[in-house]
C-alpha atoms as a PDB file:
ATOM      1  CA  UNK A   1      47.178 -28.575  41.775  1.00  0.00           C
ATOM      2  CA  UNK A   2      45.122 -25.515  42.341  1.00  0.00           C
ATOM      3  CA  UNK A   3      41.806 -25.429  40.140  1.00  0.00           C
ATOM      4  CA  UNK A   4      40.310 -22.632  39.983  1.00  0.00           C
ATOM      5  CA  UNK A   5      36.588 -21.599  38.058  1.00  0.00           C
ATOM      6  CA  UNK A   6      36.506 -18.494  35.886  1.00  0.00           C
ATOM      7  CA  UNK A   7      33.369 -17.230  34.676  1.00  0.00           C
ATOM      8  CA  UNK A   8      35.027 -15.247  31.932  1.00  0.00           C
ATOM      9  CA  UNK A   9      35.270 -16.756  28.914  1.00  0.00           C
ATOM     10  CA  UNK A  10      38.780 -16.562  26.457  1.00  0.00           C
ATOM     11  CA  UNK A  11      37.632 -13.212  25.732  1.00  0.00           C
ATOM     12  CA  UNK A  12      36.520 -12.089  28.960  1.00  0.00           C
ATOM     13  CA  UNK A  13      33.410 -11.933  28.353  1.00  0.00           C
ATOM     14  CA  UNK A  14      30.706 -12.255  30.816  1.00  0.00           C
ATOM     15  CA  UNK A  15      26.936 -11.195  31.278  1.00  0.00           C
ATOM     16  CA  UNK A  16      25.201 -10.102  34.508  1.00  0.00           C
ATOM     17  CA  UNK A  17      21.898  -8.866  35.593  1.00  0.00           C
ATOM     18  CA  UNK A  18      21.696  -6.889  38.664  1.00  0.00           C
ATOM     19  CA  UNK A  19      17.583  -7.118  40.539  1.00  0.00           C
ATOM     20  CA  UNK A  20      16.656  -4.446  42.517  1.00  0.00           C
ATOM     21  CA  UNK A  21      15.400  -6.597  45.789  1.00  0.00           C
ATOM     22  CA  UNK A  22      12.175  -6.205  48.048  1.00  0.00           C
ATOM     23  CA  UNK A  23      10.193  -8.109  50.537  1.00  0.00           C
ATOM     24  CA  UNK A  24       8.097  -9.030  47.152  1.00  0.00           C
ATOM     25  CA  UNK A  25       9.528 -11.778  44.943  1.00  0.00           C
ATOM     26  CA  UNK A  26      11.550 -10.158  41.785  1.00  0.00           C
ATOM     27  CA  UNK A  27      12.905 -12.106  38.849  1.00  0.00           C
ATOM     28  CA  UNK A  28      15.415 -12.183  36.193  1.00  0.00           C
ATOM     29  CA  UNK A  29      15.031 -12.456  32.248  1.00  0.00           C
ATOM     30  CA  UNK A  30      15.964 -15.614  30.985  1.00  0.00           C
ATOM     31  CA  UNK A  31      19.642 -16.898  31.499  1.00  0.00           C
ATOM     32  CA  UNK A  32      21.272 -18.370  28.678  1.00  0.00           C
ATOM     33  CA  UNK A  33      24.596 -20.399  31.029  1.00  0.00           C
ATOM     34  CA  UNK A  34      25.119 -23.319  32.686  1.00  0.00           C
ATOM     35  CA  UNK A  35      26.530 -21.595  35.910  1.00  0.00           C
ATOM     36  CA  UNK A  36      25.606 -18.726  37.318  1.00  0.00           C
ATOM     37  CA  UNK A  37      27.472 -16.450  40.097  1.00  0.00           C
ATOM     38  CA  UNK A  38      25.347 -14.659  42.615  1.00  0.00           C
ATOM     39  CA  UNK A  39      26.439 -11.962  44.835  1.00  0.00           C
ATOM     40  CA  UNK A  40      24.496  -9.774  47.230  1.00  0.00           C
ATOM     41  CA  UNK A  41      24.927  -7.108  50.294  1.00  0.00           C
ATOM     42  CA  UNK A  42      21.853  -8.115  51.996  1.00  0.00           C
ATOM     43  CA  UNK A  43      20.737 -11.831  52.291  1.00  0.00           C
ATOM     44  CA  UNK A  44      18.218 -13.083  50.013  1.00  0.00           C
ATOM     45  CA  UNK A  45      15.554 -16.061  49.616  1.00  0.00           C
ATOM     46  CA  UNK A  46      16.319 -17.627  46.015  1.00  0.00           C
ATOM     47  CA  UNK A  47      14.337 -19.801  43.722  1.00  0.00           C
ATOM     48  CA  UNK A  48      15.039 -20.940  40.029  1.00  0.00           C
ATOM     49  CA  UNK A  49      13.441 -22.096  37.157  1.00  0.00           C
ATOM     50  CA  UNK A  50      10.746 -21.370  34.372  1.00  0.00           C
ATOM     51  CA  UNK A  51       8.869 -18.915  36.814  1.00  0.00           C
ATOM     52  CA  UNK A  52      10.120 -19.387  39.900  1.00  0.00           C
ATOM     53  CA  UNK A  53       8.865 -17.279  43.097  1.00  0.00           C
ATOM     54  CA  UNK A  54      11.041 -16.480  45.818  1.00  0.00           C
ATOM     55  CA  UNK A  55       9.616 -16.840  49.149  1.00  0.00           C
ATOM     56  CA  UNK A  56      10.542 -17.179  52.954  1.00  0.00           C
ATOM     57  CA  UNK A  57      10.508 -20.674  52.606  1.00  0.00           C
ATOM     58  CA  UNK A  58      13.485 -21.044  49.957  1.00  0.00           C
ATOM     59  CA  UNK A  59      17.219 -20.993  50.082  1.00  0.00           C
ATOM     60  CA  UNK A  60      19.298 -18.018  51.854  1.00  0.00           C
ATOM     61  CA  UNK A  61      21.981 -16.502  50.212  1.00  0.00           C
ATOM     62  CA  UNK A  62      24.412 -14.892  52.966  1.00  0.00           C
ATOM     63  CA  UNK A  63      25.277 -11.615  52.368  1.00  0.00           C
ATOM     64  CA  UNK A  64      28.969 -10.555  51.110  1.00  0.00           C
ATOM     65  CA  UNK A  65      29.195 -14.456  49.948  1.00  0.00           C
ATOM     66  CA  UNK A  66      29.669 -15.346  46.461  1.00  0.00           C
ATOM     67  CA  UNK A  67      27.675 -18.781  45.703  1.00  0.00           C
ATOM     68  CA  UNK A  68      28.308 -20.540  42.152  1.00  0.00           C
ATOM     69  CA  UNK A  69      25.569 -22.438  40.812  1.00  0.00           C
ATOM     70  CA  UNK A  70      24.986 -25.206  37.972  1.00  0.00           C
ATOM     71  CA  UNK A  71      22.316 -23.443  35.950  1.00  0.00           C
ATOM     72  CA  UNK A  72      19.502 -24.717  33.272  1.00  0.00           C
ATOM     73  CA  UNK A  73      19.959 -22.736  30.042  1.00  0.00           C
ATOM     74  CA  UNK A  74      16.642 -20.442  30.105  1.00  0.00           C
ATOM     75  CA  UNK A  75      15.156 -20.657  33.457  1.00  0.00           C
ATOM     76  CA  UNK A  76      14.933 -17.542  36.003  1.00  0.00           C
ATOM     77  CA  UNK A  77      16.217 -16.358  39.095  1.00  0.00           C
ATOM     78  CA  UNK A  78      13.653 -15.157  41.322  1.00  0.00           C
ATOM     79  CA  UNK A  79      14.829 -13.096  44.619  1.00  0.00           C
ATOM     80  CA  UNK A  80      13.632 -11.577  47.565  1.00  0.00           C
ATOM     81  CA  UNK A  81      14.611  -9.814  50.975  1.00  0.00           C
ATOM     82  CA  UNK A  82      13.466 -10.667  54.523  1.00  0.00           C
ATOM     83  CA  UNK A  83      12.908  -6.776  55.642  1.00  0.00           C
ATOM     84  CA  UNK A  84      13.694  -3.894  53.668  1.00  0.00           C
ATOM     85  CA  UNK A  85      14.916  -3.160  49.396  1.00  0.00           C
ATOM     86  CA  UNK A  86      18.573  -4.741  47.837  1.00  0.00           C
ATOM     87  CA  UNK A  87      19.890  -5.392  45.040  1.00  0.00           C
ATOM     88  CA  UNK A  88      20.880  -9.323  43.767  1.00  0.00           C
ATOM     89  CA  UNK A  89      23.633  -9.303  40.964  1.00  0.00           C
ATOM     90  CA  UNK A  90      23.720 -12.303  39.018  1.00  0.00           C
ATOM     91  CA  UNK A  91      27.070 -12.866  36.834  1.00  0.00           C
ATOM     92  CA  UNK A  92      26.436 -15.955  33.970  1.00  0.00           C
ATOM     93  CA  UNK A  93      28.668 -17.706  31.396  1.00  0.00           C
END
């Protein structure tokens, strides 16, 4: 059987936040999910958490590849680019 994970709920209702992306770490409001969708053009150094800081030294996320993510209700995504500006869109639920 084929499973597949929606982010939408009954309703289809979702909420996103879209950063706009430098070499300097940006971050998100708060995020009220449990899972969070992030999709991106450009690849991106991640961090969560209460007031997180994305740096070189974090996790990549590829460009032009979805990546879900278990999510604590109220922490932050922080994001940043290796060279040059982006955007990071972050879809929750």
């Amino acid at each position: 059987m084929d499973k597949k994970l929606s982010l939408y709920d009954t309703d289809g209702n979702a909420t996103f936040q879209t950063l706009a992306t430098s070499t300097s770490s940006a971050q998100s409001t708060a995020i009220q999910a449990d899972r969070i969708l992030i999709v991106t053009a450009l690849a991106h150094f991640v961090a969560f958490g209460e007031n997180p800081t994305a740096d070189t030294t974090g996790f990549v996320v590829p460009p032009n590849t979805p990546m879900l993510f278990m999510f604590t209700k109220g922490h932050k995504v922080a994001a940043r680019t290796h060279s040059g500006n982006g955007h990071l869109t972050i879809l929750a639920q």
